[in-house]
C-alpha atoms as a PDB file:
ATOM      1  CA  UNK A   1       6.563   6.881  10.771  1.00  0.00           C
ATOM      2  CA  UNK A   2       5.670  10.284  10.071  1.00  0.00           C
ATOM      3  CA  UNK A   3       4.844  11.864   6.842  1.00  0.00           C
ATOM      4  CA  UNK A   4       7.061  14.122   5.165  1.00  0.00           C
ATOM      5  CA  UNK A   5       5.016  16.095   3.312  1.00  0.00           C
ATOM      6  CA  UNK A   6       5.369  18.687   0.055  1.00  0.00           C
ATOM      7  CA  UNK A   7       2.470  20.792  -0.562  1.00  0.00           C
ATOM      8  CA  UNK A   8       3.622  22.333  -3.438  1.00  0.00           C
ATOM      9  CA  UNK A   9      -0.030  23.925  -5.283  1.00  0.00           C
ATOM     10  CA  UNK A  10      -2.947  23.787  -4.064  1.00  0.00           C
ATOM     11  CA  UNK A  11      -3.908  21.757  -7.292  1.00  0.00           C
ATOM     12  CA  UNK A  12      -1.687  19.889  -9.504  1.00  0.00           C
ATOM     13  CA  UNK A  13      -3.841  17.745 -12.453  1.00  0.00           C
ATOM     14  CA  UNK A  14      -2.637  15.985 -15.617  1.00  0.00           C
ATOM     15  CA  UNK A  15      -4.994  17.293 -17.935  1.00  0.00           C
ATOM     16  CA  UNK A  16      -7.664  14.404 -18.388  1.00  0.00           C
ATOM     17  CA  UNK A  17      -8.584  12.853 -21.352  1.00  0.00           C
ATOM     18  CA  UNK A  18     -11.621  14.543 -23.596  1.00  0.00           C
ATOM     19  CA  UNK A  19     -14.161  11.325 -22.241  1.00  0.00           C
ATOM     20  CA  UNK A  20     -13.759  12.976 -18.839  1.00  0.00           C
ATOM     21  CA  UNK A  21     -13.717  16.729 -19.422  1.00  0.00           C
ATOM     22  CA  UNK A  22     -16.686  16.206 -22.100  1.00  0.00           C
ATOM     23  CA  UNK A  23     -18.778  14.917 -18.970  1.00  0.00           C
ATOM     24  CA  UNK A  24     -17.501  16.969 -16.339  1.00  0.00           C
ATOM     25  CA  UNK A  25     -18.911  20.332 -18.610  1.00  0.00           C
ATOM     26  CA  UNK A  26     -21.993  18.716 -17.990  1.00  0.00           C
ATOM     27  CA  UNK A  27     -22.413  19.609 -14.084  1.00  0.00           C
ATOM     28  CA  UNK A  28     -23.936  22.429 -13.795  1.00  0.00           C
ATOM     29  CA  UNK A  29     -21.881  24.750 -11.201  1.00  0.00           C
ATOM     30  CA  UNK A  30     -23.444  27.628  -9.819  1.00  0.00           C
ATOM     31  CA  UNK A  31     -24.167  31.293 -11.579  1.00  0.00           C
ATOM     32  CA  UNK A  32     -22.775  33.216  -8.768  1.00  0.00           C
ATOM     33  CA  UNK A  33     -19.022  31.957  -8.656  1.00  0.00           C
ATOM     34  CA  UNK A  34     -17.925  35.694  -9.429  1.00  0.00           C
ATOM     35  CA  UNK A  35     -19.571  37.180  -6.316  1.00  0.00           C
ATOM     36  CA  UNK A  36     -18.140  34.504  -3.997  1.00  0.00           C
ATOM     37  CA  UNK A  37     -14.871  35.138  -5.524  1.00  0.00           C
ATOM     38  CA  UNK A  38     -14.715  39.209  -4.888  1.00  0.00           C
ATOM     39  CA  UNK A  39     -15.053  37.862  -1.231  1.00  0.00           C
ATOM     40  CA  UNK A  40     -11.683  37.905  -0.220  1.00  0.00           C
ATOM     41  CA  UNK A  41      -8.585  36.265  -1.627  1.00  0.00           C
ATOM     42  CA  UNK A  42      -9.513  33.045  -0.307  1.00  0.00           C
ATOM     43  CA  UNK A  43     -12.429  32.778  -1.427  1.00  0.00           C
ATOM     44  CA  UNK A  44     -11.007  32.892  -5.104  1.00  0.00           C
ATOM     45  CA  UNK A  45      -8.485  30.572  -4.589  1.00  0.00           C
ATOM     46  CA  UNK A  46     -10.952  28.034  -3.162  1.00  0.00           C
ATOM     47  CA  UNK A  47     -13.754  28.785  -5.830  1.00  0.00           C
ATOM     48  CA  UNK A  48     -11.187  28.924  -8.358  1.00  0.00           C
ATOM     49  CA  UNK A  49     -10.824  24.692  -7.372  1.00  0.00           C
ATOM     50  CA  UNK A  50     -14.536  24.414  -7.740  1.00  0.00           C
ATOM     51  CA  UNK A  51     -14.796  25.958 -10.918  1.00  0.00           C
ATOM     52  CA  UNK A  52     -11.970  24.211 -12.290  1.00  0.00           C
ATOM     53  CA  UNK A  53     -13.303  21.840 -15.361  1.00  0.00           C
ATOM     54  CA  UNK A  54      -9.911  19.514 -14.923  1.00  0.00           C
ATOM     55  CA  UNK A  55     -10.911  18.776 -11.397  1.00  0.00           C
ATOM     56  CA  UNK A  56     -14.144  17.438 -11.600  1.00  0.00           C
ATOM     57  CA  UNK A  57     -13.259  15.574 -14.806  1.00  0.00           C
ATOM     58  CA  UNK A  58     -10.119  14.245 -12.616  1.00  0.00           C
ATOM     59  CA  UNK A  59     -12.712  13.055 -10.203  1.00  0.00           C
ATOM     60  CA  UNK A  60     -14.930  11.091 -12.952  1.00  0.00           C
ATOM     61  CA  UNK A  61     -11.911   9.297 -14.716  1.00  0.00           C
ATOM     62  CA  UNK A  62     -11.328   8.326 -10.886  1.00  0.00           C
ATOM     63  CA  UNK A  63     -14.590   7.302  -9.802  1.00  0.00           C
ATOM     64  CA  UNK A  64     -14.707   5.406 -13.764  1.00  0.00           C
ATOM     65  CA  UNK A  65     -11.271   3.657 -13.300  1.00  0.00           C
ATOM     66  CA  UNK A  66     -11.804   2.350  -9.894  1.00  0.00           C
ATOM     67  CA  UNK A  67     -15.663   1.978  -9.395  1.00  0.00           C
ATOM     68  CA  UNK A  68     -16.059   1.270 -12.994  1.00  0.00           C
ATOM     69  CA  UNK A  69     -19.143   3.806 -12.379  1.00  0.00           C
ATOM     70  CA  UNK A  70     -19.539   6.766 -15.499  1.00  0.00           C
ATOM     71  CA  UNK A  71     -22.116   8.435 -17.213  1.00  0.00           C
ATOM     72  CA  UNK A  72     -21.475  10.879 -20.107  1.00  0.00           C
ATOM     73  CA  UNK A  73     -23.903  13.029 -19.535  1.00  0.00           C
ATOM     74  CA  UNK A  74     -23.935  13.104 -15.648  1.00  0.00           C
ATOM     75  CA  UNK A  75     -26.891  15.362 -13.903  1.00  0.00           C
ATOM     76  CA  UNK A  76     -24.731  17.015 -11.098  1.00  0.00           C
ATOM     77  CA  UNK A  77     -25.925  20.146  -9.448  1.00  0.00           C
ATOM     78  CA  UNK A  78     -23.048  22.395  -7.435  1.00  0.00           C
ATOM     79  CA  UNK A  79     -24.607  24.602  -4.727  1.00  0.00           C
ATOM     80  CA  UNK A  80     -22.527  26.971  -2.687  1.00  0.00           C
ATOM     81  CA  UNK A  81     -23.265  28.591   0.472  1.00  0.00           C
ATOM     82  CA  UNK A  82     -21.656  29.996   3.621  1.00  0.00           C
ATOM     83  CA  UNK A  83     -23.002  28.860   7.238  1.00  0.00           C
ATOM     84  CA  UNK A  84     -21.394  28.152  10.275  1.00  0.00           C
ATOM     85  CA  UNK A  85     -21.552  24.522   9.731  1.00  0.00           C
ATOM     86  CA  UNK A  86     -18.197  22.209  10.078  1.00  0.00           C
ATOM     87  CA  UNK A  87     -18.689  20.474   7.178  1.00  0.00           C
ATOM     88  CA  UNK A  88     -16.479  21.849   3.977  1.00  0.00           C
ATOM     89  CA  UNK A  89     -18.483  19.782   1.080  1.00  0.00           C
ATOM     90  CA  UNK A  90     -21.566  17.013   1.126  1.00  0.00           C
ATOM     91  CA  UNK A  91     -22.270  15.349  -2.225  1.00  0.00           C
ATOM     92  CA  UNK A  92     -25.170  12.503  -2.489  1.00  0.00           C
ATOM     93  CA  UNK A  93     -26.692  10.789  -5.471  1.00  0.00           C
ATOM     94  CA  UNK A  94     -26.215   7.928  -7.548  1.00  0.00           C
ATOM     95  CA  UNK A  95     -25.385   6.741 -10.776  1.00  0.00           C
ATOM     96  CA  UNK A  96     -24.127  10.094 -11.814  1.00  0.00           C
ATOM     97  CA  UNK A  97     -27.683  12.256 -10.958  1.00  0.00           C
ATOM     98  CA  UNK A  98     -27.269  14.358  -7.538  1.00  0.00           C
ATOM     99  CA  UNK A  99     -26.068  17.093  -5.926  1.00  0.00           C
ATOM    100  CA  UNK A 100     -22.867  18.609  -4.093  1.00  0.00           C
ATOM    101  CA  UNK A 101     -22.968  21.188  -2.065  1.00  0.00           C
ATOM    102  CA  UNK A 102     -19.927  23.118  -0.566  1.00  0.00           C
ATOM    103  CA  UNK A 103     -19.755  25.389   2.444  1.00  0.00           C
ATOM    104  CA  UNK A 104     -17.075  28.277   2.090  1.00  0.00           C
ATOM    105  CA  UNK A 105     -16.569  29.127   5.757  1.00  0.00           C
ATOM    106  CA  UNK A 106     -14.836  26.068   6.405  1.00  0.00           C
ATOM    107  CA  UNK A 107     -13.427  25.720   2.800  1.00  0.00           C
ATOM    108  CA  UNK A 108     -11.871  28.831   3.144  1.00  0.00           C
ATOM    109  CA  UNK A 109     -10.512  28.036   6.549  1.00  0.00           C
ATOM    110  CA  UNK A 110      -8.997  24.629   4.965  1.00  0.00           C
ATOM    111  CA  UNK A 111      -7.441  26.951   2.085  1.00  0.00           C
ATOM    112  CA  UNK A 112      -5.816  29.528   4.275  1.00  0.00           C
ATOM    113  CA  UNK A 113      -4.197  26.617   6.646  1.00  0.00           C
ATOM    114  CA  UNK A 114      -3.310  24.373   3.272  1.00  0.00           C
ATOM    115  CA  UNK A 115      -1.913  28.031   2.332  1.00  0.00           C
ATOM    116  CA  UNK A 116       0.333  28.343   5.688  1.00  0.00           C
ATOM    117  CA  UNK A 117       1.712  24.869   4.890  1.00  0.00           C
ATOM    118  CA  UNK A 118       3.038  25.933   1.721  1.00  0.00           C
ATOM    119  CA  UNK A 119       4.519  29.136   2.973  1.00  0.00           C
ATOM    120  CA  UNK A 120       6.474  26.995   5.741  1.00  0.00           C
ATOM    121  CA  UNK A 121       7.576  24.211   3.409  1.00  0.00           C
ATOM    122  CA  UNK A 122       9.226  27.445   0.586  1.00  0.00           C
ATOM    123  CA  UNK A 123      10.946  28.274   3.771  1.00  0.00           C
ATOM    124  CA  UNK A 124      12.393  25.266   4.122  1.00  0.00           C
ATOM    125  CA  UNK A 125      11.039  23.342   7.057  1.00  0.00           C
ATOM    126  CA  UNK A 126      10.738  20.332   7.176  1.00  0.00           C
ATOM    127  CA  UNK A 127       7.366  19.512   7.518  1.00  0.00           C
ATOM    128  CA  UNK A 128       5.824  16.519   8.874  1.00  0.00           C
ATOM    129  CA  UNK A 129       2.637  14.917   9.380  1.00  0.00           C
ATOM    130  CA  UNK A 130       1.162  12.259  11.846  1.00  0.00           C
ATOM    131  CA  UNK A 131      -1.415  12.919   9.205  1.00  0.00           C
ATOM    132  CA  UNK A 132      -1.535  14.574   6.127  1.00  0.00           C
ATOM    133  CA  UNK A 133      -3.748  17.135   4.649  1.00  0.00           C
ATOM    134  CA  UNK A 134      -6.008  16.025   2.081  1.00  0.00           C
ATOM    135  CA  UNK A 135      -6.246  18.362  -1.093  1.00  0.00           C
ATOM    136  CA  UNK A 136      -8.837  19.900  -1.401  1.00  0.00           C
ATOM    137  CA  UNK A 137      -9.277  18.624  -5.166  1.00  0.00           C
ATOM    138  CA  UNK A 138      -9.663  14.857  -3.101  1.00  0.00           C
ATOM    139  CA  UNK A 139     -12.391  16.351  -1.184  1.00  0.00           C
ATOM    140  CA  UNK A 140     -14.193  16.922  -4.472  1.00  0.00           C
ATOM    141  CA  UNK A 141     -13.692  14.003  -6.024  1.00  0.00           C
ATOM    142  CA  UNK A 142     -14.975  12.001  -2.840  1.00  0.00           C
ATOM    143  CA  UNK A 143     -18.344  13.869  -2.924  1.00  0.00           C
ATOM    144  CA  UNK A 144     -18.512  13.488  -6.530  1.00  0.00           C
ATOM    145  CA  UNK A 145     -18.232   9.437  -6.043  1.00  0.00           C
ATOM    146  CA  UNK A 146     -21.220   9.868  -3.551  1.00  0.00           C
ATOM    147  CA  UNK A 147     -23.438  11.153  -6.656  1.00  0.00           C
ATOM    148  CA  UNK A 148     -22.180   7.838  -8.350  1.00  0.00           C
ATOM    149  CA  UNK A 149     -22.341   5.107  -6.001  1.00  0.00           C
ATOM    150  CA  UNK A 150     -25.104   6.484  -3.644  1.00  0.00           C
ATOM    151  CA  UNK A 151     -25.157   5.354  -0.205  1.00  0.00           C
ATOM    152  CA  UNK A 152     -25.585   2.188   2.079  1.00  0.00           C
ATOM    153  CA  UNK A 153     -26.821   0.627   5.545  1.00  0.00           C
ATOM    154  CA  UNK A 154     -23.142  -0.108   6.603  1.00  0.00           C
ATOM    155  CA  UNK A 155     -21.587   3.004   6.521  1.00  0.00           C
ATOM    156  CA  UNK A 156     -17.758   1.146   6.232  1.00  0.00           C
ATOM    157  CA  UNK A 157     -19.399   1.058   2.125  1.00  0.00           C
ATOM    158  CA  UNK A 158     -20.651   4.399   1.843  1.00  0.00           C
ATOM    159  CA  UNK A 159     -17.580   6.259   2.836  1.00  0.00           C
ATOM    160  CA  UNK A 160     -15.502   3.657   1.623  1.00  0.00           C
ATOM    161  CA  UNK A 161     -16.338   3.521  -1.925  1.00  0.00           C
ATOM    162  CA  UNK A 162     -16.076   7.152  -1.447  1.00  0.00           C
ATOM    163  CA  UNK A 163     -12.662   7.283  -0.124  1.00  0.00           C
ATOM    164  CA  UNK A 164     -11.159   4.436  -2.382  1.00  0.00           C
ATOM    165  CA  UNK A 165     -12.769   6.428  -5.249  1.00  0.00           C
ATOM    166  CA  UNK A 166     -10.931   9.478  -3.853  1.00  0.00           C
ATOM    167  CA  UNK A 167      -7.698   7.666  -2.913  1.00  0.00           C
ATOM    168  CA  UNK A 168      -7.593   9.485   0.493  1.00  0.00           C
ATOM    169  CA  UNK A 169      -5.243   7.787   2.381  1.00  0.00           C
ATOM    170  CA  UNK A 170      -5.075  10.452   5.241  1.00  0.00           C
ATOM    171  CA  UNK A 171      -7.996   8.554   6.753  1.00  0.00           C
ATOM    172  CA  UNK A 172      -5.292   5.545   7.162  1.00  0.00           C
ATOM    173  CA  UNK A 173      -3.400   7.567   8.609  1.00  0.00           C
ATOM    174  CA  UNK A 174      -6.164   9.174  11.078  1.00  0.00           C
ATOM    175  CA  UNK A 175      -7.353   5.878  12.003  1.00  0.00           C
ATOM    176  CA  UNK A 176      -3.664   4.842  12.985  1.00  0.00           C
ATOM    177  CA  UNK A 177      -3.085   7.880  14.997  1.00  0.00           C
ATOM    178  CA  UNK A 178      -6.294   7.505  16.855  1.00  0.00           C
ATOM    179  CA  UNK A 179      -5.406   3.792  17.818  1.00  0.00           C
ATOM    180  CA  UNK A 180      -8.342   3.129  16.421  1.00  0.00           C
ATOM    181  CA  UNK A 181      -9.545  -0.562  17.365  1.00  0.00           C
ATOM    182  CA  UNK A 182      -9.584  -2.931  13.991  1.00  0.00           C
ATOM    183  CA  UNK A 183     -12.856  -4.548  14.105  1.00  0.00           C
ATOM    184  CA  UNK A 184     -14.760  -6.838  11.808  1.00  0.00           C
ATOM    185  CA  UNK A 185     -16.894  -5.531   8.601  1.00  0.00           C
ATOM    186  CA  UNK A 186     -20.175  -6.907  10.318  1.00  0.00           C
ATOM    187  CA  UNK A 187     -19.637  -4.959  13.948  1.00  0.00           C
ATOM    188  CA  UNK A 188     -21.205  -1.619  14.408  1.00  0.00           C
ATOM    189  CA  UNK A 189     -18.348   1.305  13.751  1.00  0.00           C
ATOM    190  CA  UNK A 190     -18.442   5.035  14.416  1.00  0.00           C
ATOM    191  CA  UNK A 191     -18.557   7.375  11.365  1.00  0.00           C
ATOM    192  CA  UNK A 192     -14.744   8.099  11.549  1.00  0.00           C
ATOM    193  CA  UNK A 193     -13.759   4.956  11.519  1.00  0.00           C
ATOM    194  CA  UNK A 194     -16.109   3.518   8.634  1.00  0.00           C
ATOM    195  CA  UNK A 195     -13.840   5.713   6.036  1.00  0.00           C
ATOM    196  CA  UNK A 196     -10.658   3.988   7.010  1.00  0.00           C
ATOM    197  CA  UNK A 197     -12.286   0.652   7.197  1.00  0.00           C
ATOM    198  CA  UNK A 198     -13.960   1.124   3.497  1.00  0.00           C
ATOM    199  CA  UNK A 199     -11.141   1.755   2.344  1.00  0.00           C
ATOM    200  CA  UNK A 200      -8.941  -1.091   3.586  1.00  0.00           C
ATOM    201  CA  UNK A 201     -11.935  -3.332   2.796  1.00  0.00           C
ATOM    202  CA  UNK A 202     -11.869  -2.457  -1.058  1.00  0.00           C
ATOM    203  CA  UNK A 203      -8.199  -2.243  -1.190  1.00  0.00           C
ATOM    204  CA  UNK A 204      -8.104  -5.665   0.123  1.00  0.00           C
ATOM    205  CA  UNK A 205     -10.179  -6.524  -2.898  1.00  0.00           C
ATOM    206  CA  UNK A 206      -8.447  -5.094  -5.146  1.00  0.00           C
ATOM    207  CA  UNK A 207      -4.765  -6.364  -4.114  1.00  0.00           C
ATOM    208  CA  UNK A 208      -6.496  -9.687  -3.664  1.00  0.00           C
ATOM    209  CA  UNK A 209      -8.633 -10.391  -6.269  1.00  0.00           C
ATOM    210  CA  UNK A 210      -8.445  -7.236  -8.993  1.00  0.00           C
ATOM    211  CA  UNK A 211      -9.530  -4.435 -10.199  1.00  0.00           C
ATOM    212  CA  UNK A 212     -12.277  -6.412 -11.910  1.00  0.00           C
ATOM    213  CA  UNK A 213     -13.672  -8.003  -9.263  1.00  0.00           C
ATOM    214  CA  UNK A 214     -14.108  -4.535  -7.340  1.00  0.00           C
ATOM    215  CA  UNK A 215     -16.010  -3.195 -10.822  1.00  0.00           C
ATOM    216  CA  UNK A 216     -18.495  -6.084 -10.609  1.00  0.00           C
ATOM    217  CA  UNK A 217     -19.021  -5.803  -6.859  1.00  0.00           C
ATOM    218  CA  UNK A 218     -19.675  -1.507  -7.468  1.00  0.00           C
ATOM    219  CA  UNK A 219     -21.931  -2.599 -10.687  1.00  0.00           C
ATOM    220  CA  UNK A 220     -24.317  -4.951  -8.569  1.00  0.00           C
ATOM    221  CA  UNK A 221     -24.665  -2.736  -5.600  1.00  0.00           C
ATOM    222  CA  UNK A 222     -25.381   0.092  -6.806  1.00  0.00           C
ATOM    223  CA  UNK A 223     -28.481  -1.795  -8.984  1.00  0.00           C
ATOM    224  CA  UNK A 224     -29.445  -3.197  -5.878  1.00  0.00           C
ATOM    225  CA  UNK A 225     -28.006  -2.135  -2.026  1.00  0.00           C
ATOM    226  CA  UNK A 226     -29.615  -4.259  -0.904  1.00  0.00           C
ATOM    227  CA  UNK A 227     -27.466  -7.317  -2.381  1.00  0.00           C
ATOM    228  CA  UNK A 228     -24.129  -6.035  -0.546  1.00  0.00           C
ATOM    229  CA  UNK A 229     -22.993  -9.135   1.736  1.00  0.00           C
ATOM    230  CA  UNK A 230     -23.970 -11.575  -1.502  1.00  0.00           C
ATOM    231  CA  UNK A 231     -22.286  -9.321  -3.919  1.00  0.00           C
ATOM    232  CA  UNK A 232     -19.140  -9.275  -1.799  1.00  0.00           C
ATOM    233  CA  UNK A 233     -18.974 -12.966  -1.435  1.00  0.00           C
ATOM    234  CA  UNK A 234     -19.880 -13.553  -4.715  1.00  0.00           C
ATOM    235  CA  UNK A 235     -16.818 -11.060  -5.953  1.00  0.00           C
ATOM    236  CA  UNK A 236     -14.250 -13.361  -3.675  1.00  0.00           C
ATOM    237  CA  UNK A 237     -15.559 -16.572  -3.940  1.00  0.00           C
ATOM    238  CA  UNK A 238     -15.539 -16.526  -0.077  1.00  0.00           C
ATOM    239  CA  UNK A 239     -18.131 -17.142   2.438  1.00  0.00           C
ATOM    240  CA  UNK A 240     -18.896 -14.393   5.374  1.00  0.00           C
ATOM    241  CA  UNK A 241     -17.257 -15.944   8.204  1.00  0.00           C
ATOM    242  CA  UNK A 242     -13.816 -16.747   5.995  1.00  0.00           C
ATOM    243  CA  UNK A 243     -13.912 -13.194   4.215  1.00  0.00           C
ATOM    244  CA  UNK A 244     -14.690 -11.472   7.472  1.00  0.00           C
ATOM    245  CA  UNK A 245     -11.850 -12.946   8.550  1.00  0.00           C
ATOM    246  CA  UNK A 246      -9.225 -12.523   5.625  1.00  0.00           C
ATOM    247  CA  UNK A 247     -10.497  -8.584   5.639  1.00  0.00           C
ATOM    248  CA  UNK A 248      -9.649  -8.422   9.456  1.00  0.00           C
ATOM    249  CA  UNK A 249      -6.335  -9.937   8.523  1.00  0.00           C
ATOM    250  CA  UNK A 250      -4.614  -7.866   5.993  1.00  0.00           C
ATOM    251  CA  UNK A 251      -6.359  -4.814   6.316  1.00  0.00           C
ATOM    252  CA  UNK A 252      -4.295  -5.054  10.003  1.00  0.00           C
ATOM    253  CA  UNK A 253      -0.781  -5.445   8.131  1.00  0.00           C
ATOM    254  CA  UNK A 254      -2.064  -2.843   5.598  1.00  0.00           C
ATOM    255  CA  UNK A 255      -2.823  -0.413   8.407  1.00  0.00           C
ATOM    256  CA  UNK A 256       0.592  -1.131   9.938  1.00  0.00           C
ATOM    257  CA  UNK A 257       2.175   0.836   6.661  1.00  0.00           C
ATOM    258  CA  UNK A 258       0.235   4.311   7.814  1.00  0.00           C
ATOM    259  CA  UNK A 259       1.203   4.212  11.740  1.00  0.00           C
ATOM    260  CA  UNK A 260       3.235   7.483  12.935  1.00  0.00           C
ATOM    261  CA  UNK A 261       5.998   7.635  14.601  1.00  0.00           C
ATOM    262  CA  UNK A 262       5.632   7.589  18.526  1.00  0.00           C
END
């Protein structure tokens, strides 16, 4: 199926409980926000996101609720620049101490075609996706969960934990449209597939053996990456050959839910 998709704002947040704005005041965003946003009216709307307190503290109740990963009093640097690179935002870290940096060429590019979207849908067209735009308040929270659960030698876990953090299901969707071939956790993967496959990976986990289980798995790895294929049997009582093959399984029939129409 396609998506049918309604834009609506660029960012629409609950406002998050005090635990989560109280941290999020703690990252230190840059002193130049005002200059960037006399740039043009794009450039306000998309610094206006990064400045916005709610979204980052949207982003730790997130990466708290379904990494079971917080800190307080995290030590988060926000650096912005404006190159010709591709890339819109790169966070790293771990354990809530790193950086994210965001590049406005692109991010302003993403804002004025998230912007052209809207227009079309308050037309009314009907609008739909073989796959959807991600907000750009997902994007944030994905590099924010990189500064929490730091990064990996199977890159499936990096992006994954990333993307499940995030709950960015347009890389479902991507995967699907690409006919992207459904391998096995333990076979090499290109970098575009490893965020789909993350993500089916810890859904899996969670559908199949809780919320709590994917908290305990998250709490061991990130103490020690090097623990991952223990930790993951450990979490579902499984050994590698059977859980490598009860991933493979239902992440397949998962998948199935995010193919677009022909």
């Amino acid at each position: 199926m396609h998506v049918v998709l309604a834009i609506g704002v660029l960012l629409a947040l609950q406002e998050p409980p005090r635990k989560y704005l109280e941290a999020a005041a703690a990252i230190e965003l840059p002193q130049d926000l005002q200059a960037w946003r006399a740039r043009s009216p794009q450039h306000a709307r998309a610094v206006a996101v990064i400045a916005d307190l709610a979204v980052w503290a949207r982003g730790l109740q997130l990466i708290d609720e379904r990494l079971g990963l917080f800190a307080a009093k995290p030590r988060i640097k926000v650096i912005v620049k404006e190159d010709d690179g591709e890339r819109i935002a790169k966070g790293g870290g771990r354990k809530g101490v790193g950086e994210v940096h965001f590049n406005l060429r692109p991010m302003v590019e993403y804002v004025r075609t998230l912007e052209e979207i809207e227009r079309m849908r308050q037309q009314g067209k009907d609008l739909r996706f073989r796959v959807p735009p991600t907000p750009i308040s997902a994007l944030i929270h994905h590099e924010l969960a990189h500064c929490f659960a730091g990064t990996y030698d199977d890159l499936w876990l990096t992006e994954g934990l990333a993307a499940f953090a995030a709950g960015e299901t347009a890389h479902l969707w991507d995967f699907q449209n690409r006919r992207a071939v459904l391998r096995g956790l333990d076979k090499p993967m290109s970098e575009a597939d490893a965020y789909a496959r993350g993500l089916c990976a810890l859904s899996w986990m969670e559908e199949k053996f809780g919320s709590a289980r994917v908290k305990a798995f998250v709490a061991k790895i990130v103490e020690d990456r090097s623990v991952a294929r223990k930790a993951l049997e450990e979490a579902t009582g499984l050994g590698w050959e059977a859980l490598l093959a009860q991933e493979v399984e239902w992440s397949r029939a998962f998948l199935e839910k995010f193919t677009p129409d022909e």
